[in-house]
Protein backbone atom coordinates (compact mmCIF):
# COMPACT_ATOMS: atom_id res chain seq x y z
CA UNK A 1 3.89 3.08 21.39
CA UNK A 2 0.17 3.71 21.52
CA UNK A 3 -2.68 1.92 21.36
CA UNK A 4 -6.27 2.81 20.13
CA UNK A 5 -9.06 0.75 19.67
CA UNK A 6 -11.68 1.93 16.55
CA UNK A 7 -14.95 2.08 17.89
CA UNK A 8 -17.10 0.61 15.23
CA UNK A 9 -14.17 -2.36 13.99
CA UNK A 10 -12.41 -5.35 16.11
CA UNK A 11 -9.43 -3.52 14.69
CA UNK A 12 -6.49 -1.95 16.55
CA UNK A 13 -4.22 0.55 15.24
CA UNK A 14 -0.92 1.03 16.43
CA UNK A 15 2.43 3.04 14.91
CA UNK A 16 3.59 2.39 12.13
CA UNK A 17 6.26 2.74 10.05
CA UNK A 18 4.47 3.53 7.33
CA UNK A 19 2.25 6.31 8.98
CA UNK A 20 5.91 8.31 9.72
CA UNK A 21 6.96 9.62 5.73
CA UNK A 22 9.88 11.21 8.48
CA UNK A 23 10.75 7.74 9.38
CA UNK A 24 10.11 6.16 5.96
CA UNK A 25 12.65 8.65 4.12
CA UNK A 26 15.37 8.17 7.11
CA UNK A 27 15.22 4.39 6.77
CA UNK A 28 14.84 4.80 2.96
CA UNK A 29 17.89 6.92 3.52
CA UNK A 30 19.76 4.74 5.49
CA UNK A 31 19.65 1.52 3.49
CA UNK A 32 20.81 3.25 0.26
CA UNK A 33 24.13 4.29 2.01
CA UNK A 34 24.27 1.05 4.12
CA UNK A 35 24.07 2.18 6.86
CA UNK A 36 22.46 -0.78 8.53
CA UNK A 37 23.63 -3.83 9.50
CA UNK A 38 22.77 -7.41 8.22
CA UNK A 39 21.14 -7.88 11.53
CA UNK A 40 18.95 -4.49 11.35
CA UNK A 41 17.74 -5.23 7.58
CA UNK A 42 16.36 -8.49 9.14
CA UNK A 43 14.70 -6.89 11.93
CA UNK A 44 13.38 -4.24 9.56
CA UNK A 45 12.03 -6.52 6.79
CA UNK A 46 10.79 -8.83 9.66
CA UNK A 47 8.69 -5.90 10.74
CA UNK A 48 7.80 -4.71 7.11
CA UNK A 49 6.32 -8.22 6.22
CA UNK A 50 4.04 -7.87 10.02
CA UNK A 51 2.87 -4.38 9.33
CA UNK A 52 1.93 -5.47 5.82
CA UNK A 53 0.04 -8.53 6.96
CA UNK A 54 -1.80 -6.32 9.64
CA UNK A 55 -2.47 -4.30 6.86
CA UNK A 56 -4.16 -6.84 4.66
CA UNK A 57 -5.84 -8.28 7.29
CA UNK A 58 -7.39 -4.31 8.48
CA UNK A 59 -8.16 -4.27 5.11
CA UNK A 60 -10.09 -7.77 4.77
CA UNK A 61 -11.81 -6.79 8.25
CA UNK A 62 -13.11 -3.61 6.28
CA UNK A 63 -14.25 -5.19 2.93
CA UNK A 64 -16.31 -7.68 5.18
CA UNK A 65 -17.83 -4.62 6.97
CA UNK A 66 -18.51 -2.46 4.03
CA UNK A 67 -20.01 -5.93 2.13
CA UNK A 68 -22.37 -6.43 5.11
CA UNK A 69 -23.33 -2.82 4.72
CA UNK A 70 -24.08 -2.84 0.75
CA UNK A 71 -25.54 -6.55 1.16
CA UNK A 72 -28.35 -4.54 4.07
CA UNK A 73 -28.88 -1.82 1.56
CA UNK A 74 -29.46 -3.84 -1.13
CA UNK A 75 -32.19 -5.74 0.69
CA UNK A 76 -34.03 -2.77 1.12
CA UNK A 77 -36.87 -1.26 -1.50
CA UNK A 78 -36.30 1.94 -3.16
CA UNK A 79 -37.61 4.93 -1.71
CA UNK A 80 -40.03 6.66 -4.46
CA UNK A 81 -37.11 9.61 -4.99
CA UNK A 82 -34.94 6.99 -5.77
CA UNK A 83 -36.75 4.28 -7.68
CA UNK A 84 -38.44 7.30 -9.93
């Protein structure tokens, strides 16, 4: 699994299931014939409910960073193209 490290965010990305719509449809596929055991659907949803919580959190990281950026653009006056 690799690893890279964004250069302008404190946030890693790594693999995920979600980024593979090959892996996606063969796990999509596999659960609607059963084709996984009690033990595997726990391992899966287990990972399901991380990814999404790295998710949310990426995505809380971002709002802050995108709010710090509107919040130093709003500070500044209007240049005469824009305030005309």
């Amino acid at each position: 699994m690799s690893t890279s490290t964004s250069t302008n965010s404190s946030i890693i990305y790594t693999t995920r299931l979600s980024e593979s719509d090959t892996v996606t449809n063969k796990l999509i596929y596999q659960v609607k014939q059963h084709q996984l055991s009690d033990r595997e659907l726990n391992k899966l949803q287990a990972r399901c409910s991380k990814e999404l919580s790295d998710l949310r959190n990426e995505l809380n990281v971002l709002l802050h960073e995108l709010r710090v950026i509107a919040d130093l653009h709003t500070d500044k006056p209007l240049s005469p193209s824009k305030a005309a």
